[in-house]
C-alpha atoms as a PDB file:
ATOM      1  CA  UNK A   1       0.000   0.000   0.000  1.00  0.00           C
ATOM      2  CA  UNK A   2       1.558   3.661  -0.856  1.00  0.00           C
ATOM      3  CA  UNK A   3       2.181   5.766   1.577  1.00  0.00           C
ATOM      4  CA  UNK A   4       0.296   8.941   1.185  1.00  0.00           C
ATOM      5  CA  UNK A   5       0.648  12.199   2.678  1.00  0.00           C
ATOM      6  CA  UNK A   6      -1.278  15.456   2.725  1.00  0.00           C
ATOM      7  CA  UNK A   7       1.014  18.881   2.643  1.00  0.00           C
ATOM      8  CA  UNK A   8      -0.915  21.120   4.929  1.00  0.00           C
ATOM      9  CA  UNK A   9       0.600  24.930   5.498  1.00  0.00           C
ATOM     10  CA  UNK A  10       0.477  25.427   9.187  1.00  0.00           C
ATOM     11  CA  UNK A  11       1.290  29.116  11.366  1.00  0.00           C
ATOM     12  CA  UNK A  12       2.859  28.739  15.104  1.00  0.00           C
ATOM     13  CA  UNK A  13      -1.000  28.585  16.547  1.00  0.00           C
ATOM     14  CA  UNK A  14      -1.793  25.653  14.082  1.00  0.00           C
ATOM     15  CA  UNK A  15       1.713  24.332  15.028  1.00  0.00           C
ATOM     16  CA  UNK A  16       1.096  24.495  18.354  1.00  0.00           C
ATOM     17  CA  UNK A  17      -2.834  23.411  18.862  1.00  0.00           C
ATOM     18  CA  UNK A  18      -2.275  20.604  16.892  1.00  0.00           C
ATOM     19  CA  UNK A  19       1.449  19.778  19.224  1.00  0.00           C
ATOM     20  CA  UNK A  20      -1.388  19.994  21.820  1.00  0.00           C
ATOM     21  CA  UNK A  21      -3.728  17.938  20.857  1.00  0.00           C
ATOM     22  CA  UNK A  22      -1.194  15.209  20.457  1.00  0.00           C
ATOM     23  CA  UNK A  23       0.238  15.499  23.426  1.00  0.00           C
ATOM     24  CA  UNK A  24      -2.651  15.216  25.264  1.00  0.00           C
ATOM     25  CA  UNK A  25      -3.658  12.161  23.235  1.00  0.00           C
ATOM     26  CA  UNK A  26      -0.879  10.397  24.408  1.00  0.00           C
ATOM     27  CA  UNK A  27      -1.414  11.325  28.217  1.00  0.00           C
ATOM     28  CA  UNK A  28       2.284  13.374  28.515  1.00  0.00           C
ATOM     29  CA  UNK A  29       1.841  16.298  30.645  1.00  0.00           C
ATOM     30  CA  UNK A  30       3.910  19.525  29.793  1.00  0.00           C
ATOM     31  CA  UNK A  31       6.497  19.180  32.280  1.00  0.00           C
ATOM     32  CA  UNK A  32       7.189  15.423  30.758  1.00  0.00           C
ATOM     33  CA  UNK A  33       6.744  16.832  27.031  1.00  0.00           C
ATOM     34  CA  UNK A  34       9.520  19.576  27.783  1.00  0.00           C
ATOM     35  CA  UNK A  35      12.181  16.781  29.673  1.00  0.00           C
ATOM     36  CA  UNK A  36      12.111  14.492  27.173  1.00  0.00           C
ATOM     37  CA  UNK A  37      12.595  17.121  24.238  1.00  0.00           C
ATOM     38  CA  UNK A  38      15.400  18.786  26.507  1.00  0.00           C
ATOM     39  CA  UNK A  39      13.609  21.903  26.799  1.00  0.00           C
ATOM     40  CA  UNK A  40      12.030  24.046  29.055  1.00  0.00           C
ATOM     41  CA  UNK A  41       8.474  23.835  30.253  1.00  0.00           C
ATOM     42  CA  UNK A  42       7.498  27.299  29.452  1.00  0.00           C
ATOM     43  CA  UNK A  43       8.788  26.892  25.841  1.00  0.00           C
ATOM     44  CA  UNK A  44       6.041  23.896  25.813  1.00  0.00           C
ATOM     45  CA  UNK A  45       3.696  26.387  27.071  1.00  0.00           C
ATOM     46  CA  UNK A  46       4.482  29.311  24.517  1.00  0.00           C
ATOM     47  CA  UNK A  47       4.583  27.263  21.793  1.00  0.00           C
ATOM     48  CA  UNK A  48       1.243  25.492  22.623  1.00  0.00           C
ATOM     49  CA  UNK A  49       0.069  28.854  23.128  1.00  0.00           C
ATOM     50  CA  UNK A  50       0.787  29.999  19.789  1.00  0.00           C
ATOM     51  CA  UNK A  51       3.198  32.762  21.390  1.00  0.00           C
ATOM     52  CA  UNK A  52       6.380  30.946  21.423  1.00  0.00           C
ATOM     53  CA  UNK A  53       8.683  30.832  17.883  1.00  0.00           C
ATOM     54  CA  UNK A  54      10.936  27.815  18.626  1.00  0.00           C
ATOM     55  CA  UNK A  55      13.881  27.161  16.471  1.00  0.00           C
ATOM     56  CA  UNK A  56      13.545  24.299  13.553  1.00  0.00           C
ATOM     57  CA  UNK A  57      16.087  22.477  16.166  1.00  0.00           C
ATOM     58  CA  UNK A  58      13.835  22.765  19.232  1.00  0.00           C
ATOM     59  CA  UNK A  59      10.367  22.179  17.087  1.00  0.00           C
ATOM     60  CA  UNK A  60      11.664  19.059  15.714  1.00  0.00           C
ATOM     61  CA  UNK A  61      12.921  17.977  18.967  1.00  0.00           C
ATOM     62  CA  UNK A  62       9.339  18.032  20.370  1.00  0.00           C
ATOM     63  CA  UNK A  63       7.715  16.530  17.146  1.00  0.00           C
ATOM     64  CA  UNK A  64       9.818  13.491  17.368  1.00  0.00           C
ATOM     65  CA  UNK A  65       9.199  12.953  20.827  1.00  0.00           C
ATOM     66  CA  UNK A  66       5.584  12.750  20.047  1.00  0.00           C
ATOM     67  CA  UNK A  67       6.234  10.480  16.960  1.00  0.00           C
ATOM     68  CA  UNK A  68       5.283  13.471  14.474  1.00  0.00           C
ATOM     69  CA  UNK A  69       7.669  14.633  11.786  1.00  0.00           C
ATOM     70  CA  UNK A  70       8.297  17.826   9.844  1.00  0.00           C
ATOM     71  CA  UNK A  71       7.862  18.111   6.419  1.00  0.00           C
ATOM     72  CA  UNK A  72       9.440  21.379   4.419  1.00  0.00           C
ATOM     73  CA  UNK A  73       8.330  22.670   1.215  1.00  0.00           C
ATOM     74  CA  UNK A  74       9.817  25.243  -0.621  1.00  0.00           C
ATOM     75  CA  UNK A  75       8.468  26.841  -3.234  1.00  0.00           C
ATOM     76  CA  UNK A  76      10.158  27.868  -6.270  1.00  0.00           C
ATOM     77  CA  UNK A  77      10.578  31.510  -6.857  1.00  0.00           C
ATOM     78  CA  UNK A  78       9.721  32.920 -10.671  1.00  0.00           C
ATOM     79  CA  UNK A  79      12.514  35.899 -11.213  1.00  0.00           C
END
């Protein structure tokens, strides 16, 4: 069976609701989330928040600690 995957554009607030959602799926409290991404609890917080900008470093951190990964597109620019 292919694997198929759906490209969906996300801001920090969609980024962040939907890191919420999963953690709270998978019964990890903030405090938990943040130790096992080696970051801080209120960077969980911010981010969840949609008020935190984390680095590509620290977001990816957190997204494979909840089994999620991070897809990039870049779009070609027409000079």
């Amino acid at each position: 069976m292919a694997n198929i995957r759906t490209i969906v554009p996300m801001n920090l607030f969609e980024i962040g609701k939907l890191i919420q959602e999963r953690r709270s799926s998978l019964r990890i409290k903030q405090e938990d989330l943040a130790e096992l991404a080696g970051i801080t609890a209120k960077s969980v917080y911010m981010l969840e928040s949609g008020k935190g900008n984390p680095s590509y470093s620290t977001l990816a951190q957190i997204l494979a600690v909840l089994g999620l990964d991070i897809t990039v597109h870049i779009k070609k620019i027409i000079e």
